[in-house]
C-alpha atoms as a PDB file:
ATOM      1  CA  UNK A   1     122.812 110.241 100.406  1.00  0.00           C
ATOM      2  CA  UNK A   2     124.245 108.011  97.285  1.00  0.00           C
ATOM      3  CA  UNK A   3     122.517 108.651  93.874  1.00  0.00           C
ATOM      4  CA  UNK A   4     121.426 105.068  93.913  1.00  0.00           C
ATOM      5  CA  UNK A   5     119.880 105.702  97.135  1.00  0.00           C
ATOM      6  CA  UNK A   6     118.126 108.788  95.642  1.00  0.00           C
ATOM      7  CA  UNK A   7     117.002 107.465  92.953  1.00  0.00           C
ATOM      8  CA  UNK A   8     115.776 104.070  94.874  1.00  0.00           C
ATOM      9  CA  UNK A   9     113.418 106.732  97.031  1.00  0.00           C
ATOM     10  CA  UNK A  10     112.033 108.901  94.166  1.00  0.00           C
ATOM     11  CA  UNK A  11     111.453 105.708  92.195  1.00  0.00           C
ATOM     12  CA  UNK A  12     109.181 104.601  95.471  1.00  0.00           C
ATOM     13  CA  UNK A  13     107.504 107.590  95.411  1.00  0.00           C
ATOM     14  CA  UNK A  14     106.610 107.914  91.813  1.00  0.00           C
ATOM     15  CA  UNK A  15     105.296 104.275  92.142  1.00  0.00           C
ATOM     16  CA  UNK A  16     103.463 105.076  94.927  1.00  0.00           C
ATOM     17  CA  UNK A  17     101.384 107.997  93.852  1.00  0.00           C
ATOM     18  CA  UNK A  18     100.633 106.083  90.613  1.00  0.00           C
ATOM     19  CA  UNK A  19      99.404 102.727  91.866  1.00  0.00           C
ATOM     20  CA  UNK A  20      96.457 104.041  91.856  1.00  0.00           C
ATOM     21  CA  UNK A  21      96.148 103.731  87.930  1.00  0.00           C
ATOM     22  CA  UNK A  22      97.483 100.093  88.144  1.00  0.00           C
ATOM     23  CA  UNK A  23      93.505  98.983  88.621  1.00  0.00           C
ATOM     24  CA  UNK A  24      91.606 101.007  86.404  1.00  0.00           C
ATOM     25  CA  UNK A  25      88.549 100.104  87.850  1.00  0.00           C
ATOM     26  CA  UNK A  26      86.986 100.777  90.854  1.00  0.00           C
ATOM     27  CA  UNK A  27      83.632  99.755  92.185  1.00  0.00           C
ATOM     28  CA  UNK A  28      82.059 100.614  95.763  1.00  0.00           C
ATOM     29  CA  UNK A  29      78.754 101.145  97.961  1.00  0.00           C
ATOM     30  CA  UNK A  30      78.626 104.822  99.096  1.00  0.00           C
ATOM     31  CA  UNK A  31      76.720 104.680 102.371  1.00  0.00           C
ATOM     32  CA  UNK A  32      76.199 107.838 103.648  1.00  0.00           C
ATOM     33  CA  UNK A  33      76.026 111.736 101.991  1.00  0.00           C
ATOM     34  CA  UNK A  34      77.990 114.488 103.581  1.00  0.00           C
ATOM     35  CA  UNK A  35      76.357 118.222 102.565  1.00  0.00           C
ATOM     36  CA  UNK A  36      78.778 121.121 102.914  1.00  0.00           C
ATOM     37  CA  UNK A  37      78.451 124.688 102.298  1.00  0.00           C
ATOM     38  CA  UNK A  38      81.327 126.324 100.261  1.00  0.00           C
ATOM     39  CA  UNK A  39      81.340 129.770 100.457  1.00  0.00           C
ATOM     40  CA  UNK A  40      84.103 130.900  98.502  1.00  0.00           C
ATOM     41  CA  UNK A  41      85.899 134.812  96.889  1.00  0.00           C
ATOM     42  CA  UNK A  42      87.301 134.344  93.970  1.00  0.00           C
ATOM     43  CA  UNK A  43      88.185 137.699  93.763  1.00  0.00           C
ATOM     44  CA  UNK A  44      90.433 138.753  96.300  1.00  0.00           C
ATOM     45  CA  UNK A  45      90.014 142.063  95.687  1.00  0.00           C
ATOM     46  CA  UNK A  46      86.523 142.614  95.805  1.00  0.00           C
ATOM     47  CA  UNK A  47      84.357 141.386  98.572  1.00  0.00           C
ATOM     48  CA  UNK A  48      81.071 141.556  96.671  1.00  0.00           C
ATOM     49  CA  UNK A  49      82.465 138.957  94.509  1.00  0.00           C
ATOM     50  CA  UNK A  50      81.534 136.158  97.557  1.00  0.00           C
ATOM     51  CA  UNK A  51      79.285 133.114  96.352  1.00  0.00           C
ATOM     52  CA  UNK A  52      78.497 129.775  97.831  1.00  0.00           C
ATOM     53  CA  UNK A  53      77.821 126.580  96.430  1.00  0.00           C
ATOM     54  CA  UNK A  54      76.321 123.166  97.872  1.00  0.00           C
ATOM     55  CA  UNK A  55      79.028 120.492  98.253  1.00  0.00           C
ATOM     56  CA  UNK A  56      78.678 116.905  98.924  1.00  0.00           C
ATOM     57  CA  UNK A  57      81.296 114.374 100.426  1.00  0.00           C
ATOM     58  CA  UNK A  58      80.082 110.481  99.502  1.00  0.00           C
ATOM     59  CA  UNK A  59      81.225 107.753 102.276  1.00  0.00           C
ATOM     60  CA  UNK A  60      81.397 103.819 101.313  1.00  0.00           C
ATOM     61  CA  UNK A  61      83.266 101.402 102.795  1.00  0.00           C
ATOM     62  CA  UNK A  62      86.309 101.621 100.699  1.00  0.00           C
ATOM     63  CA  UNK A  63      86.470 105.186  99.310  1.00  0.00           C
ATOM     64  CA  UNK A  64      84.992 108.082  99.371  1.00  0.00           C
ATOM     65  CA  UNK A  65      83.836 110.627  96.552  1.00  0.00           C
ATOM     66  CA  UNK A  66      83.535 114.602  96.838  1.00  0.00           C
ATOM     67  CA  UNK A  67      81.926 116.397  94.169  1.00  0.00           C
ATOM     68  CA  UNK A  68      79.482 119.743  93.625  1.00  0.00           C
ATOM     69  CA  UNK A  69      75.914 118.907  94.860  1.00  0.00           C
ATOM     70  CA  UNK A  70      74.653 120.506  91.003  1.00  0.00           C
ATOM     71  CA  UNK A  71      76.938 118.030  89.588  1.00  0.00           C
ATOM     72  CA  UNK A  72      74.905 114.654  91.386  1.00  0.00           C
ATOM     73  CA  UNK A  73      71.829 116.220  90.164  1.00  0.00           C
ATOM     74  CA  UNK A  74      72.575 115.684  86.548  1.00  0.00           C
ATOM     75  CA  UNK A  75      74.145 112.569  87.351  1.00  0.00           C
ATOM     76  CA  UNK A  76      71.285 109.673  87.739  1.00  0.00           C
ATOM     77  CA  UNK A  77      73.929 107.435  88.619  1.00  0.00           C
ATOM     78  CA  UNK A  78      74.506 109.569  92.030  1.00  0.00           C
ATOM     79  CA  UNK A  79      70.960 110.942  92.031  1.00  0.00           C
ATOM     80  CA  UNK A  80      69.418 107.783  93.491  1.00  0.00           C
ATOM     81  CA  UNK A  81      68.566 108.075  97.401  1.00  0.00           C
ATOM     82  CA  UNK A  82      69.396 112.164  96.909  1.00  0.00           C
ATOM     83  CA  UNK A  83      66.480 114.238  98.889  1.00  0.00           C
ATOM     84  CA  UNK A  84      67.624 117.366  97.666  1.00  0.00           C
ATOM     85  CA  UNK A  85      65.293 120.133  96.168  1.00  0.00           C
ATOM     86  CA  UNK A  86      68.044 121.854  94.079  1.00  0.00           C
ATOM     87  CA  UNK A  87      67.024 122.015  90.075  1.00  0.00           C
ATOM     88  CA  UNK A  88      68.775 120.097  88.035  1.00  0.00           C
ATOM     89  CA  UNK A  89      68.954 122.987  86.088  1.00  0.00           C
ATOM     90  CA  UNK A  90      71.652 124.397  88.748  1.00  0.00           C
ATOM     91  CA  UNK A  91      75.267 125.323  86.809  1.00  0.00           C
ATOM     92  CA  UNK A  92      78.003 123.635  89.056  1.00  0.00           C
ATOM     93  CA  UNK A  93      80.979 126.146  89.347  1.00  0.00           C
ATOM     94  CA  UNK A  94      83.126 122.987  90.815  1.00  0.00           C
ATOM     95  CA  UNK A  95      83.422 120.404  87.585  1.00  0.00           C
ATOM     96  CA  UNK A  96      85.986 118.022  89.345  1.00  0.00           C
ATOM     97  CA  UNK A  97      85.270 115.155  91.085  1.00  0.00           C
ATOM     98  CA  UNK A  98      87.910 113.655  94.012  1.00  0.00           C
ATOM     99  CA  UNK A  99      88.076 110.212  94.797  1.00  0.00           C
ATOM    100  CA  UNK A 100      89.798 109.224  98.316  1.00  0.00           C
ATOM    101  CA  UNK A 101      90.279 105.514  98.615  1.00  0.00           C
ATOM    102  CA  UNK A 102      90.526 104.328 102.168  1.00  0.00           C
ATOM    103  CA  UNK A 103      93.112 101.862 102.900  1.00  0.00           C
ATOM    104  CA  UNK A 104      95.281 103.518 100.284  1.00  0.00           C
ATOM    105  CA  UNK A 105      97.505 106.398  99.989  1.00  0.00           C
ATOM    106  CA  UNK A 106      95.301 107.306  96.363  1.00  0.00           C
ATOM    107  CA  UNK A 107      93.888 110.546  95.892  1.00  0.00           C
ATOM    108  CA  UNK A 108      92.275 111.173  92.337  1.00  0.00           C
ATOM    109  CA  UNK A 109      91.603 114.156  90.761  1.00  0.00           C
ATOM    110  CA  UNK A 110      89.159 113.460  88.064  1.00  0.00           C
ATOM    111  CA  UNK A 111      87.954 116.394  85.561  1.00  0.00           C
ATOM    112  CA  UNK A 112      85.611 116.133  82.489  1.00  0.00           C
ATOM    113  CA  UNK A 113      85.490 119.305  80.344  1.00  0.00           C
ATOM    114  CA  UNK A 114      82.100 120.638  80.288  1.00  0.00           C
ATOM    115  CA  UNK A 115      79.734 119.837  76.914  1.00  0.00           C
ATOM    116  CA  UNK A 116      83.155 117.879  75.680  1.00  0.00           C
ATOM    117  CA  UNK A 117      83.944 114.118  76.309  1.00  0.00           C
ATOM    118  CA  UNK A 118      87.477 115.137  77.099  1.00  0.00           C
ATOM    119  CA  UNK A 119      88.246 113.624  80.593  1.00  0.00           C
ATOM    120  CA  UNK A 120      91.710 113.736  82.593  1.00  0.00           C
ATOM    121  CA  UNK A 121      92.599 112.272  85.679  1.00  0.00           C
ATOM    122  CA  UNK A 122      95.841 112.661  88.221  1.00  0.00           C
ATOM    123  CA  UNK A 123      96.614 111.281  90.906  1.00  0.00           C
ATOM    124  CA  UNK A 124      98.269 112.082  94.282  1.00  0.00           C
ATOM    125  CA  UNK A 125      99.263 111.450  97.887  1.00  0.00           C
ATOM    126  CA  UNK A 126      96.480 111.660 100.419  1.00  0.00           C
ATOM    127  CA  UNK A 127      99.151 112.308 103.057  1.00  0.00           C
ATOM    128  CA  UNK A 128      99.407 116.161 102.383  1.00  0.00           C
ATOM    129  CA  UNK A 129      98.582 117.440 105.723  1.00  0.00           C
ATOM    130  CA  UNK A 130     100.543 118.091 109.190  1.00  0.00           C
ATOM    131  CA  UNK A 131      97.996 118.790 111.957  1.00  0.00           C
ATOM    132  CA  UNK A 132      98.410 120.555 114.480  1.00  0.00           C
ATOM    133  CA  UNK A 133      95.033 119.593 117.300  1.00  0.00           C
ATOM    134  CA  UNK A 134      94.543 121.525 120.126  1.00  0.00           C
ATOM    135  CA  UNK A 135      92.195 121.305 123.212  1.00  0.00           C
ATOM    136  CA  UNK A 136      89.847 123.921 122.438  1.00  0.00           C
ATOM    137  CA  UNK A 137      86.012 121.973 121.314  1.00  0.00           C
ATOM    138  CA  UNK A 138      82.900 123.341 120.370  1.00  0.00           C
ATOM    139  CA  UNK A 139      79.615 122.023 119.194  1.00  0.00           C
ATOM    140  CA  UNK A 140      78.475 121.888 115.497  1.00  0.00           C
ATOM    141  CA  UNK A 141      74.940 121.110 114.706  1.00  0.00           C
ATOM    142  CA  UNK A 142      74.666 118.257 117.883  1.00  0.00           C
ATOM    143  CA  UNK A 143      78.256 116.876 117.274  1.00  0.00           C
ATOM    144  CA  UNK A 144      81.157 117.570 119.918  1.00  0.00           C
ATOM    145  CA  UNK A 145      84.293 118.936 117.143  1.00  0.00           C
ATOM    146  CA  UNK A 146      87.638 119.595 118.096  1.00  0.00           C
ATOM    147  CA  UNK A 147      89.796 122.571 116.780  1.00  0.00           C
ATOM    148  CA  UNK A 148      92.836 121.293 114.350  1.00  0.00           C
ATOM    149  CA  UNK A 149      95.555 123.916 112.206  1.00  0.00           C
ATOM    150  CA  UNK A 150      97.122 123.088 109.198  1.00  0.00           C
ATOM    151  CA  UNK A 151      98.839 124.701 106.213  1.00  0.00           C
ATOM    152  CA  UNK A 152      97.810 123.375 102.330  1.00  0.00           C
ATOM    153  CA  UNK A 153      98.824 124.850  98.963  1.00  0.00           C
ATOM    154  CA  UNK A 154      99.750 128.312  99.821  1.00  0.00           C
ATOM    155  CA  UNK A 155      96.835 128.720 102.989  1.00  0.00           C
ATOM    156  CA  UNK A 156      96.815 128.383 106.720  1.00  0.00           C
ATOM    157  CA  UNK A 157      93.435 126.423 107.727  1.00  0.00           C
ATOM    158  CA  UNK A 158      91.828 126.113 110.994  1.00  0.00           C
ATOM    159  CA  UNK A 159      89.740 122.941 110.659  1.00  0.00           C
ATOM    160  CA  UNK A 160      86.926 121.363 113.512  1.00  0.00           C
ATOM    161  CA  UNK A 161      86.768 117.786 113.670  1.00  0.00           C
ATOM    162  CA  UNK A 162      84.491 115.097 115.152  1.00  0.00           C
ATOM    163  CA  UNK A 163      85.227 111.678 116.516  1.00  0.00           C
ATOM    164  CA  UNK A 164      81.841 110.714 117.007  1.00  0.00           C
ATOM    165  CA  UNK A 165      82.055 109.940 113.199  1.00  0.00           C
ATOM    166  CA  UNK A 166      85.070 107.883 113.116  1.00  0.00           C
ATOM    167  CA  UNK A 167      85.846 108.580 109.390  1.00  0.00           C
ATOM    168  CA  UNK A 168      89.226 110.476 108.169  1.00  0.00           C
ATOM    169  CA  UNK A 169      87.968 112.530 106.100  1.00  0.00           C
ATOM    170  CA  UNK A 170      86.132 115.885 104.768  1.00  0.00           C
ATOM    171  CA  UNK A 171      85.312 117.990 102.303  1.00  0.00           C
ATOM    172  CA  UNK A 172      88.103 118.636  99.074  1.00  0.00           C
ATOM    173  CA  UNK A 173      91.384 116.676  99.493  1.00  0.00           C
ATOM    174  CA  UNK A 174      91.670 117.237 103.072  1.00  0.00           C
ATOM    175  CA  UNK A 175      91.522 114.122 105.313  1.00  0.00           C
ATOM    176  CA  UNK A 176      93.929 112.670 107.863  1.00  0.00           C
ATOM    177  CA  UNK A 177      92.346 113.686 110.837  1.00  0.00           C
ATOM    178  CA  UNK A 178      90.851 111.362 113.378  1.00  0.00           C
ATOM    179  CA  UNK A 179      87.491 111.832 112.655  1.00  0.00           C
ATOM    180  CA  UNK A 180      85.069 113.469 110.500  1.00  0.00           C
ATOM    181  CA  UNK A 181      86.112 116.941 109.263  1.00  0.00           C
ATOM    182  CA  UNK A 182      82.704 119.544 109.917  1.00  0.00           C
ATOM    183  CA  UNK A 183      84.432 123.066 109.393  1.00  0.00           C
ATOM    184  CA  UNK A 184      87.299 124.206 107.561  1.00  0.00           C
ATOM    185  CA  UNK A 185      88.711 127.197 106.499  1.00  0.00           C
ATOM    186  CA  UNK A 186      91.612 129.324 106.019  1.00  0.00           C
ATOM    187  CA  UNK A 187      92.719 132.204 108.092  1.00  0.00           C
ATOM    188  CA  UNK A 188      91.944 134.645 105.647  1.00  0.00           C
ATOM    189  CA  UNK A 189      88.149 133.752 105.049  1.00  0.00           C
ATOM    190  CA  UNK A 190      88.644 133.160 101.237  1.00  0.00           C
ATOM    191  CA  UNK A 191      87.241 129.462 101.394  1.00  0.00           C
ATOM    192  CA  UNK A 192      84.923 128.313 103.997  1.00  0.00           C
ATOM    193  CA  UNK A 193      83.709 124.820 104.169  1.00  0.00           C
ATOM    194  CA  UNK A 194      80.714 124.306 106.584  1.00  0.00           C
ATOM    195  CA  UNK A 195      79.120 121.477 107.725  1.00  0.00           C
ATOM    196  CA  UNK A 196      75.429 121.246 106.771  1.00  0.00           C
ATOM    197  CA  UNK A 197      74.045 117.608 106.790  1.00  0.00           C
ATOM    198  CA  UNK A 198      74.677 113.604 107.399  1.00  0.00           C
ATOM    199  CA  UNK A 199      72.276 111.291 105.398  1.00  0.00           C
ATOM    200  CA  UNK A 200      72.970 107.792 105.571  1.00  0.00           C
ATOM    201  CA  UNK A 201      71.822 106.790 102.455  1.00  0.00           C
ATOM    202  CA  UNK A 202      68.768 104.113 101.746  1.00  0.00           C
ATOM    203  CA  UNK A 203      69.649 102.460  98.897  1.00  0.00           C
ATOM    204  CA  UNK A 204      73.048 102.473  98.946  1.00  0.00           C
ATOM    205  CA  UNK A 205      74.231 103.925  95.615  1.00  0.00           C
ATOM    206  CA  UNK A 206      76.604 101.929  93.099  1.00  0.00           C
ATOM    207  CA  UNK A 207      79.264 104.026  92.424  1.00  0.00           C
ATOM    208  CA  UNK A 208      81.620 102.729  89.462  1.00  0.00           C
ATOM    209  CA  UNK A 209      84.636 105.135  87.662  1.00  0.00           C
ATOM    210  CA  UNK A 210      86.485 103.439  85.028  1.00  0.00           C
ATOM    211  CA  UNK A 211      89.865 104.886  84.668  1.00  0.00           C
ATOM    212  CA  UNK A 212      90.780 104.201  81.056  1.00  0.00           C
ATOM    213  CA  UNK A 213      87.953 106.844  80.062  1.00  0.00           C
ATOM    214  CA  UNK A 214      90.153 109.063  81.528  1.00  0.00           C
ATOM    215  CA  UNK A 215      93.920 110.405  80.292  1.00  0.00           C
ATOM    216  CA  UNK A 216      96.510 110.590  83.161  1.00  0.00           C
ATOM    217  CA  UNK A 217      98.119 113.718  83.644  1.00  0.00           C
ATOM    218  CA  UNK A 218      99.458 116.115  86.108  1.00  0.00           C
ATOM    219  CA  UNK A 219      97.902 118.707  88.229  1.00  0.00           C
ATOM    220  CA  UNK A 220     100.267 121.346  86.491  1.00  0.00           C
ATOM    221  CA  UNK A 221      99.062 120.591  83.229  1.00  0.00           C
ATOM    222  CA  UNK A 222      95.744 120.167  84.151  1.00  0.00           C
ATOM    223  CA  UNK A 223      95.272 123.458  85.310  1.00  0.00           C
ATOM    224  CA  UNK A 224      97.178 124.833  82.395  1.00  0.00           C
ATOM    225  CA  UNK A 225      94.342 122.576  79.931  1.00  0.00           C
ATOM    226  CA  UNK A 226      91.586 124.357  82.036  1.00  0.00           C
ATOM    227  CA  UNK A 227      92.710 127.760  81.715  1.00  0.00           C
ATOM    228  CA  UNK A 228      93.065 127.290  78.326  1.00  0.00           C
ATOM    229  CA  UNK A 229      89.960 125.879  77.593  1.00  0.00           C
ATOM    230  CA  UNK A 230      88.029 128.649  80.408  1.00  0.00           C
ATOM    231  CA  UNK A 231      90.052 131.254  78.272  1.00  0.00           C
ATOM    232  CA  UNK A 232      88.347 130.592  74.919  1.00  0.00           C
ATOM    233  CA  UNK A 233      85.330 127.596  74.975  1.00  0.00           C
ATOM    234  CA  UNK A 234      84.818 128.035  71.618  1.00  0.00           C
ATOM    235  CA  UNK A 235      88.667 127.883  70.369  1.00  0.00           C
ATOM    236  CA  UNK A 236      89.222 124.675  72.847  1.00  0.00           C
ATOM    237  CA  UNK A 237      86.058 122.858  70.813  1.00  0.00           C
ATOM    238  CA  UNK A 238      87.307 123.980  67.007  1.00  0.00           C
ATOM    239  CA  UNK A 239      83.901 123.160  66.304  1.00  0.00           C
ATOM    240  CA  UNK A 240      83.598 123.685  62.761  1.00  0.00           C
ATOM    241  CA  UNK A 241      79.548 123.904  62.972  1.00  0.00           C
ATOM    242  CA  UNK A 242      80.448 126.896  65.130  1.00  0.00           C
ATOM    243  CA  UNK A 243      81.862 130.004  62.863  1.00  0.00           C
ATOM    244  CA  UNK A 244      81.644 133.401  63.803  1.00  0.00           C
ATOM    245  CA  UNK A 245      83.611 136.717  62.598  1.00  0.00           C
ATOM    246  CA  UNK A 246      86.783 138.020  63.969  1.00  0.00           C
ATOM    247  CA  UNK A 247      85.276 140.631  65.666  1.00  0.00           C
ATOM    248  CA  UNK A 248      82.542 138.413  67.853  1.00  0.00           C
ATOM    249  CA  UNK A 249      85.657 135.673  68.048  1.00  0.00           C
ATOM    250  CA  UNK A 250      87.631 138.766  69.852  1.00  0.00           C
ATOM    251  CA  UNK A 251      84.953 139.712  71.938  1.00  0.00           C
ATOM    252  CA  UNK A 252      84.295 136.199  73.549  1.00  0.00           C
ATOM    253  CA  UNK A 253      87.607 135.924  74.066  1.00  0.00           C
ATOM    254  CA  UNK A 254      88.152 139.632  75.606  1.00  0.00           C
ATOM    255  CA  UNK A 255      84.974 138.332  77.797  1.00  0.00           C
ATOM    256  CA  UNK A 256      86.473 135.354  78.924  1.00  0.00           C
ATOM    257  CA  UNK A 257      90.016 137.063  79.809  1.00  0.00           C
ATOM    258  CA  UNK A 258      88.365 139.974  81.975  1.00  0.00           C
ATOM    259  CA  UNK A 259      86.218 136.904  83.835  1.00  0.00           C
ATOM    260  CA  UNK A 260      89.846 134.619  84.555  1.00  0.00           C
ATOM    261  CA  UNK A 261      90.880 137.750  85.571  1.00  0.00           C
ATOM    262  CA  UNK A 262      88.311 138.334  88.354  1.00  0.00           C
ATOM    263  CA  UNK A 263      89.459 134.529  89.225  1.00  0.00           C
ATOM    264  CA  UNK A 264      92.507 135.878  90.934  1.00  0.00           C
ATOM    265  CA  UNK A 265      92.508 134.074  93.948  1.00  0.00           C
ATOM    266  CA  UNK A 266      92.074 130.159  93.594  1.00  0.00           C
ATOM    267  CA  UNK A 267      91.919 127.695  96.488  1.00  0.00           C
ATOM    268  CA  UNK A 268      95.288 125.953  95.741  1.00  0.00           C
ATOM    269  CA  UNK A 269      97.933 128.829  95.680  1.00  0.00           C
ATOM    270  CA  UNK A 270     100.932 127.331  95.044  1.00  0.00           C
END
């Protein structure tokens, strides 16, 4: 292949995962509410370390939003038409929010820093995934699903799809299938995404993200921002209301460092 060739493709590509950001608006109806149950280990190496959280996956017409079910409580934009029972009170471990538009190849990853008004956005190709759907079906909660295999970020998956909801989609970044994904999870039993609940939603709720609240970056350095920020709260603020001694300083931070350390075993390996 010629280096003009090369660079033709790779400038394609670039453009392509950042059209996206060329309309910094976007504006939808989200018609229907998917519920999922995340049970997740972020610990590989201790068992007791399981926990769950309630997830929800947002349908309209032209995109779709996924987001932790604690995080649509706070949010009275979202809240509207929600018949959950949850507190708002409830501590989301998930903070990001992933928008999936549907005719495009867009998938953002949008992040606002707890208690800060630091938000970052990046965006990427939905087209990550190479099914593999076999035969085998069962049912999940009154829907006929079909059995799919993929691999993502470091993990094998064995996913179970319907086509009796004609939407490619499901819960996190994974879509491409033809139909609605109900199950997911990879071989090892670290992250399980189940199926709970379809509400088709009465009002429809307004959903509207404007993109120049948010700076563009990459994935890489995103997760390099949150670690640093998980690692030390207090030293990511530099609040200078907030002053404490060494000693307490050190022990926050020692805190912090054995928790991330626990955190050994995220979803996205690689």
């Amino acid at each position: 292949m010629s280096n003009f060739k090369f660079f033709s493709i790779l400038t394609f590509i670039l453009f392509a995962l950042n059209s996206s950001f060329s309309q910094n608006k976007l504006k939808g109806k989200l018609e229907y509410k998917v519920t999922y149950k995340l049970s997740f280990q972020l610990d590989s190496t201790d068992a007791n370390s399981r926990k769950a959280e309630l997830m929800i996956l947002y349908l309209g017409e032209d995109f779709s939003k996924y987001l932790s079910r604690a995080k649509t409580l706070a949010n009275p934009i979202v809240v509207q038409g929600n018949s959950a029972h949850t507190s708002r009170n409830a501590l989301p471990h998930f903070h990001y929010e992933i928008i999936k538009e549907r005719e495009k190849d867009s998938l953002l990853y949008l992040l606002k820093i707890p208690k800060m008004e630091d938000r970052f956005v990046y965006a990427e190709s939905k087209h990550q995934f190479d099914w593999q759907i076999a035969q085998e079906t069962k049912t999940i909660e009154g829907f006929s699903a079909q059995k799919a295999t993929t691999t993502f970020a470091g993990r094998e998956y064995t996913a179970w799809f319907t086509t009796e909801i004609p939407i490619s989609d499901g819960p996190y970044k994974f879509n491409g299938l033809p139909g609605l994904i109900l199950e997911i999870t990879d071989t090892q039993g670290y992250w399980d995404f189940k199926f709970v609940g379809l509400e088709k939603l009465s009002p429809k709720i307004t959903y509207r993200l404007n993109l120049k609240q948010y700076e563009k970056t990459t994935r890489p350095a995103l997760e390099k921002l949150w670690h640093r920020y998980r690692s030390d709260p207090m030293g990511y603020a530099n609040n200078p209301n907030v002053v404490g001694t060494p000693e307490v300083d050190q022990f926050y931070r020692d805190a912090f460092a054995e928790m991330l350390r626990k955190e050994n075993n995220p979803l996205e390996l690689k």
